[in-house]
N, C-alpha and C. Protein backbone atom coordinates (compact mmCIF):
# COMPACT_ATOMS: atom_id res chain seq x y z
N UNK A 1 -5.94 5.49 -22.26
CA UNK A 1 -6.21 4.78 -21.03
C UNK A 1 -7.25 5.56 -20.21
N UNK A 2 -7.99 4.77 -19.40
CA UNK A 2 -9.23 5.70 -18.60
C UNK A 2 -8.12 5.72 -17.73
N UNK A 3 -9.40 6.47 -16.26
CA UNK A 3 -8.79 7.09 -15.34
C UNK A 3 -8.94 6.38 -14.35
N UNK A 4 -9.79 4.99 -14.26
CA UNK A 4 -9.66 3.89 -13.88
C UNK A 4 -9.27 2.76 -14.49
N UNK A 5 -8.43 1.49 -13.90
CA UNK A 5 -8.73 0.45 -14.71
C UNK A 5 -9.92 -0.26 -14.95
N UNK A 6 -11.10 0.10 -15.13
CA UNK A 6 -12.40 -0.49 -15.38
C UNK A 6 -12.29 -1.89 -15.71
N UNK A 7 -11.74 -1.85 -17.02
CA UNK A 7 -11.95 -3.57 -17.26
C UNK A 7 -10.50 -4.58 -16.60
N UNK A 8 -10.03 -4.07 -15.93
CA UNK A 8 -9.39 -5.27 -15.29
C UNK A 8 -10.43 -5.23 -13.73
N UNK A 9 -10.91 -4.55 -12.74
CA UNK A 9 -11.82 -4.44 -12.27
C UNK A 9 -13.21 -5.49 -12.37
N UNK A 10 -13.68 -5.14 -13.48
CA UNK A 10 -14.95 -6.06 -13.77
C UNK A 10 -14.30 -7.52 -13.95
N UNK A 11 -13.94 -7.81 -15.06
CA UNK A 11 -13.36 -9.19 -14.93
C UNK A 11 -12.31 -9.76 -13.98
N UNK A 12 -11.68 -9.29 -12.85
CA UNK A 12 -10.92 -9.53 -11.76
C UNK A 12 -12.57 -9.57 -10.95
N UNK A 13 -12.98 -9.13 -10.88
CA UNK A 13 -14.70 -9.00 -9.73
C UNK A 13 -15.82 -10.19 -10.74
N UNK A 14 -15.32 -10.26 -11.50
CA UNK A 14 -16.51 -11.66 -11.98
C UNK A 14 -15.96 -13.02 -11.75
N UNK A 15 -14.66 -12.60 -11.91
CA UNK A 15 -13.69 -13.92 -11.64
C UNK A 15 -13.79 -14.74 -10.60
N UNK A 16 -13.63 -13.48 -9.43
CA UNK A 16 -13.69 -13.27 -7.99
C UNK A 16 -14.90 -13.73 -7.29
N UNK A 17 -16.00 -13.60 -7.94
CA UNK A 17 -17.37 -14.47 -7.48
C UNK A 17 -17.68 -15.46 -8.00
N UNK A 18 -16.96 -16.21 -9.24
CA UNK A 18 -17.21 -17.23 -9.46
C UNK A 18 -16.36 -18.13 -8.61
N UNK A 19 -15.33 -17.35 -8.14
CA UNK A 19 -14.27 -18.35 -6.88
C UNK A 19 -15.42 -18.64 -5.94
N UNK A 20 -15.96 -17.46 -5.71
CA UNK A 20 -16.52 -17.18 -4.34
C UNK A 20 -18.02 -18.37 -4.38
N UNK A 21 -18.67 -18.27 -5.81
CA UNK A 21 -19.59 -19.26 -5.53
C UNK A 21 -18.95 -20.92 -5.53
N UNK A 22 -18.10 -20.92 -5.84
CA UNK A 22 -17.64 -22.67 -6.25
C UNK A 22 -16.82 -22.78 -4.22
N UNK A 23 -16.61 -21.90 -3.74
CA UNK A 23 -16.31 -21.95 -2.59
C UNK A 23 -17.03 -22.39 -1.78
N UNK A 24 -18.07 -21.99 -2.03
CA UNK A 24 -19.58 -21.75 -1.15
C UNK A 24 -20.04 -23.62 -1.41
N UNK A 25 -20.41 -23.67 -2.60
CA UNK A 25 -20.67 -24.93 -2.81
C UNK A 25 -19.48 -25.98 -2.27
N UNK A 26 -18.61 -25.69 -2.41
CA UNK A 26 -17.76 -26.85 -1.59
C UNK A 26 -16.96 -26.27 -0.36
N UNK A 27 -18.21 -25.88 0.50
CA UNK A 27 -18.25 -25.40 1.67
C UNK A 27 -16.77 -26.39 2.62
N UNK A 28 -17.26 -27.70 2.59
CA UNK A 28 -16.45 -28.66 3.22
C UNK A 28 -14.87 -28.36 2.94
N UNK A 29 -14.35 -27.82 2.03
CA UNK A 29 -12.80 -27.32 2.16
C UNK A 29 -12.63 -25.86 2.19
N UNK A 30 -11.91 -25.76 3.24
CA UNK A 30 -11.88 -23.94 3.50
C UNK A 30 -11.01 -23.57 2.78
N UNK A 31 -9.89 -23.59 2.10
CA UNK A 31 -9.54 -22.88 1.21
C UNK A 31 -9.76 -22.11 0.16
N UNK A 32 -10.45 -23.16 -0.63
CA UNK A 32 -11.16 -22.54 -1.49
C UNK A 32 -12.01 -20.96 -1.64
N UNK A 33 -12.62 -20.98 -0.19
CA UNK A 33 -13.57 -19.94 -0.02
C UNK A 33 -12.65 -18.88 0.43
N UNK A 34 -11.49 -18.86 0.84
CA UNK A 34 -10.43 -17.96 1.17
C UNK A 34 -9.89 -17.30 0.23
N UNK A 35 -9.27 -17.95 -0.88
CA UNK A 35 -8.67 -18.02 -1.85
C UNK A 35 -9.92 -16.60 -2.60
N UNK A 36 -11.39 -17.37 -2.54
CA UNK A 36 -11.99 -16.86 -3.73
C UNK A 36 -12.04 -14.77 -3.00
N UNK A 37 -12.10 -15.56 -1.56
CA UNK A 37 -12.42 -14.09 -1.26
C UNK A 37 -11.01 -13.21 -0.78
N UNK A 38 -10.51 -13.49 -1.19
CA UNK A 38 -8.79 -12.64 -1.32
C UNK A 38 -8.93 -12.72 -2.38
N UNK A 39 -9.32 -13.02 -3.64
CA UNK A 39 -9.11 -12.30 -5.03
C UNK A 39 -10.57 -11.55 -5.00
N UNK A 40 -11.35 -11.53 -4.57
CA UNK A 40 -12.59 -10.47 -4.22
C UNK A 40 -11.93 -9.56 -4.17
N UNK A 41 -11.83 -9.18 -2.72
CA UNK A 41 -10.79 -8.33 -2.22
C UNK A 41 -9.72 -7.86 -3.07
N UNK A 42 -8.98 -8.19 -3.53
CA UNK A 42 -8.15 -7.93 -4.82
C UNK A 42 -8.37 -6.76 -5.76
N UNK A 43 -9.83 -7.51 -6.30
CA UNK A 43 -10.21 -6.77 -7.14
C UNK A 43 -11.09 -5.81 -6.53
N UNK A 44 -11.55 -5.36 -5.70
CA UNK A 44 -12.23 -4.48 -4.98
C UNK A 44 -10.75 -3.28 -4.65
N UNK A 45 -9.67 -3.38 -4.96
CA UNK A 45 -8.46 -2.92 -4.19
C UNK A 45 -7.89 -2.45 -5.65
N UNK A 46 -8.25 -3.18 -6.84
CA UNK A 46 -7.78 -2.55 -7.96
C UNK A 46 -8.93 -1.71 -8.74
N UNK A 47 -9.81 -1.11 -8.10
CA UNK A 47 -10.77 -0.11 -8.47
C UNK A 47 -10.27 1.34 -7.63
N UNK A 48 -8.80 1.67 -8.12
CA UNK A 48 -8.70 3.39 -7.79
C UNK A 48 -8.01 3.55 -8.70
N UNK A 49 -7.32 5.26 -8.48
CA UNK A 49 -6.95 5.92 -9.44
C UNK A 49 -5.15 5.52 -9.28
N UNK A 50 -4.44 5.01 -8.42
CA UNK A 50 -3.26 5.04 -7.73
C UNK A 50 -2.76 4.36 -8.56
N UNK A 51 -1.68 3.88 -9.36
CA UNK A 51 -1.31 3.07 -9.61
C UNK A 51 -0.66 1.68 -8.55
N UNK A 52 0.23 2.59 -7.53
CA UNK A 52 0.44 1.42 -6.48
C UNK A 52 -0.42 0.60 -6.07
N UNK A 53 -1.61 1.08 -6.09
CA UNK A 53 -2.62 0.08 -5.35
C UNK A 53 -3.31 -0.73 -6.11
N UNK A 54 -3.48 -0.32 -7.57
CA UNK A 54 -3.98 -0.96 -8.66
C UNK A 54 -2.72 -2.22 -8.53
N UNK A 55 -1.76 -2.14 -8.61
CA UNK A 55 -0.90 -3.40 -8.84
C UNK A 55 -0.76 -3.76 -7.49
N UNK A 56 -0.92 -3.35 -6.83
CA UNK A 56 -1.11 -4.38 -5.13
C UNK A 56 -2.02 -5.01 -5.24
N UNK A 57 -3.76 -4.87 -6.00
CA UNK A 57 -4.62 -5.35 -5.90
C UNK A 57 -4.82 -6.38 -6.66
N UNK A 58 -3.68 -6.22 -8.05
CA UNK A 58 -3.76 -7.25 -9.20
C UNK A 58 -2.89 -8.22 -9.05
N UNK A 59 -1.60 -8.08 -7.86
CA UNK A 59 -0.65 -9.17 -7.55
C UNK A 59 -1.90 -9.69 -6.48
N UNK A 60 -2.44 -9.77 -5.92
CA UNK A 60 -4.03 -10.62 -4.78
C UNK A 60 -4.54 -11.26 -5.73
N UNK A 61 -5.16 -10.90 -6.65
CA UNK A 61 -6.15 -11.29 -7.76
C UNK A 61 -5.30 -12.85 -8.12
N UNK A 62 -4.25 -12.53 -8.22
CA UNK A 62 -2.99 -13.18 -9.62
C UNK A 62 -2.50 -14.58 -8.27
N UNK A 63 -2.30 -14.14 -7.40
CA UNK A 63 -1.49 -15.20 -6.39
C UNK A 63 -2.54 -15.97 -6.24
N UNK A 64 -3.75 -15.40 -5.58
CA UNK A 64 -4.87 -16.26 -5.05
C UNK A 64 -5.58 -16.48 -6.07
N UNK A 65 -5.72 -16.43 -7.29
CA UNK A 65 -6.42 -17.18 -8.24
C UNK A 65 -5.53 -18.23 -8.70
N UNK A 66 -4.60 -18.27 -8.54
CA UNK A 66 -3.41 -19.44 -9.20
C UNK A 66 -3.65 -20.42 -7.72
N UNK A 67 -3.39 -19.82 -6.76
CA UNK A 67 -3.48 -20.74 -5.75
C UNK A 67 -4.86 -21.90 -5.77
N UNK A 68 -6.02 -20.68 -5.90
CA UNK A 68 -7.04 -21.83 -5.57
C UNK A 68 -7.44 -22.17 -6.84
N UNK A 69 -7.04 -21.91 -8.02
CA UNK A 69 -7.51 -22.98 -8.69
C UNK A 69 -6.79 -24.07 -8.70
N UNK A 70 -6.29 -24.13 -8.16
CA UNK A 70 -5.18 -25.80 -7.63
C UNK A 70 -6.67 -26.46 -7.09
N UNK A 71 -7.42 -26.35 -5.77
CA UNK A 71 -7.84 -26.60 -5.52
C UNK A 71 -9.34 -26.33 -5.54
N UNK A 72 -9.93 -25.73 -6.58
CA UNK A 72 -10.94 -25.70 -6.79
C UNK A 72 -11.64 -25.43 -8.53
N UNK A 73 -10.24 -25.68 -9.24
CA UNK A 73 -10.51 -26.64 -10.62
C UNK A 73 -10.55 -24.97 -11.19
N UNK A 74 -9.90 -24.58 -10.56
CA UNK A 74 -9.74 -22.67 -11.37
C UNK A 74 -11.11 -22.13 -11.29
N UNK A 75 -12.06 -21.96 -10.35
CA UNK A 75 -13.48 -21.54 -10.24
C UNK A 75 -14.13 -21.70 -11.97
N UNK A 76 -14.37 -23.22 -12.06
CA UNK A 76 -14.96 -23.59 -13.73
C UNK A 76 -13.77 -23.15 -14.55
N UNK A 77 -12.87 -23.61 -14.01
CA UNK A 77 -12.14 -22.32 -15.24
C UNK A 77 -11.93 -20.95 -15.66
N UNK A 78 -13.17 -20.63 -15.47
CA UNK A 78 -13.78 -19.22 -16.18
C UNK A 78 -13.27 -18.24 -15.47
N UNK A 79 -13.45 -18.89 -14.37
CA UNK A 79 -13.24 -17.86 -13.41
C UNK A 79 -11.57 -17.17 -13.08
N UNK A 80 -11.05 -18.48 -13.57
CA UNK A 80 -9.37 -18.61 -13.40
C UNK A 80 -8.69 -17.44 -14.47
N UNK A 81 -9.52 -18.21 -15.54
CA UNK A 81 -9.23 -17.07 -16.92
C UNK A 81 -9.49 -15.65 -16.93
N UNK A 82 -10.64 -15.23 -16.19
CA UNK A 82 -10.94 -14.47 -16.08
C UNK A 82 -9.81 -13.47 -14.88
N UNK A 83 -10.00 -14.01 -14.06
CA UNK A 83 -9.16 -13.35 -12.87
C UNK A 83 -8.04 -13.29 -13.22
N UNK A 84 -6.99 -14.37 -14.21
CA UNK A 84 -6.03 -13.90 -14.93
C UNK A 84 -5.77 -12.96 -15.71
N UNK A 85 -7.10 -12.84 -16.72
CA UNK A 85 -6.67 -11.43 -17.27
C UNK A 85 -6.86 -10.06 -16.90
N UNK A 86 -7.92 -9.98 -16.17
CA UNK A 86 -7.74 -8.86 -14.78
C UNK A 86 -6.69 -8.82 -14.38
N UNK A 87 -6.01 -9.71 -14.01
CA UNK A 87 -4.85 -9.00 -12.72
C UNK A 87 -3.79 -8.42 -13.74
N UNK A 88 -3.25 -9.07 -14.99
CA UNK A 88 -2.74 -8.79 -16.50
C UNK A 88 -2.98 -7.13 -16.66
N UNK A 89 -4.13 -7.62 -16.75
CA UNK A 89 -4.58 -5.95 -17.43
C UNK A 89 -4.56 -4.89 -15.89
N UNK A 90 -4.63 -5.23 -15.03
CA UNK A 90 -4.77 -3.61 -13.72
C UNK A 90 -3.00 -3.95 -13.19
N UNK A 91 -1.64 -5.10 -13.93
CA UNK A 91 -0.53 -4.94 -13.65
C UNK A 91 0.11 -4.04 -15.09
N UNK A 92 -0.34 -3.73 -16.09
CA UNK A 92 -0.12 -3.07 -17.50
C UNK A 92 -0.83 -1.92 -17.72
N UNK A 93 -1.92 -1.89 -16.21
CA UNK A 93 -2.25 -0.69 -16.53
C UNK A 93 -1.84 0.68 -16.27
N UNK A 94 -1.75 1.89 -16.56
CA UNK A 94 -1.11 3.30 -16.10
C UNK A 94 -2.01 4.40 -16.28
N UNK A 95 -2.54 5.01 -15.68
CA UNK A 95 -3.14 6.38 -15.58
C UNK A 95 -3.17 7.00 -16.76
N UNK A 96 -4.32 7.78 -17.48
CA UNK A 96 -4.05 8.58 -18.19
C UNK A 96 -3.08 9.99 -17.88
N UNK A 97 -2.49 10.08 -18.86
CA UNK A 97 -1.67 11.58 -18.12
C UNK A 97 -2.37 12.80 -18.10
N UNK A 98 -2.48 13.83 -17.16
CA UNK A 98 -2.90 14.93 -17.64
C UNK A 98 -2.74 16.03 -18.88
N UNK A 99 -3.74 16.33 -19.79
CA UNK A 99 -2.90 17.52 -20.41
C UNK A 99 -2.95 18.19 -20.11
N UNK A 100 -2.26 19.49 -20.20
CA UNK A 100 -2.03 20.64 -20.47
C UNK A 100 -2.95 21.26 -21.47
N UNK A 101 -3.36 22.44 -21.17
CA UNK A 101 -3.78 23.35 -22.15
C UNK A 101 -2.63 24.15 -22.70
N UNK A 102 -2.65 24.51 -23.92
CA UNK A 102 -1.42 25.18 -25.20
C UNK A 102 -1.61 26.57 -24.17
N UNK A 103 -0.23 27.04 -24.36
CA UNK A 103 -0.58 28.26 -23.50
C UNK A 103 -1.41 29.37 -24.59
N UNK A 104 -1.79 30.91 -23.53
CA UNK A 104 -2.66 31.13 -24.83
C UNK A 104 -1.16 32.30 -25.69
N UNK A 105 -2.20 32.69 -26.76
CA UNK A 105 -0.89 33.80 -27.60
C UNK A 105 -0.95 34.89 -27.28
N UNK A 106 0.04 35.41 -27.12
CA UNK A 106 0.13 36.70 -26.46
C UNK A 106 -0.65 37.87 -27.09
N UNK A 107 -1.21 38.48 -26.58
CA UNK A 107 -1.98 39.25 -27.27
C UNK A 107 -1.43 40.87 -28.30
């Protein structure tokens, strides 16, 4: 495992602007554009090293992408899919552990 979740990150943040553009274009319902930008946010929130905050950021991603693709057709889809498996992958994800160095031999 890295020391970030990188790829739930990128695809939670591509997801997240495809909400954000299908928002934009159907300016006339505000939800939508809420929705897209609370899973923005989301995924901007699941780019640290913490685990708590990585899964605070991937339950945002996960609520508000289910929500607005109710109403905005899952941003193409793609976007739905996408932001689904982001939030998947930064809620499964865990820190690499530190190692240890072998102690040395006594001389």
């Amino acid at each position: 495992m890295a020391e970030k979740p990188i790829a739930a990150f990128v695809l939670s943040l591509i997801g997240s602007i495809i909400f954000l553009l299908l928002g934009v274009f159907l300016f006339f319902l505000v939800f939508p554009f809420i929705g897209g930008l609370l899973t923005f946010i989301g995924a901007l929130i699941m780019y640290s090293e913490k685990t708590e905050t990585v899964r605070t950021g991937s339950i945002l991603v996960l609520v508000f992408s289910l929500i607005s693709s109710i109403f905005t057709l899952g941003g193409f889809i793609v976007g739905f899919v996408l932001c689904l498996i982001g939030s998947i992958l930064g809620l499964t994800w865990e820190p690499e552990a530190v190692k240890e160095s072998p102690p040395l031999p006594p001389f």
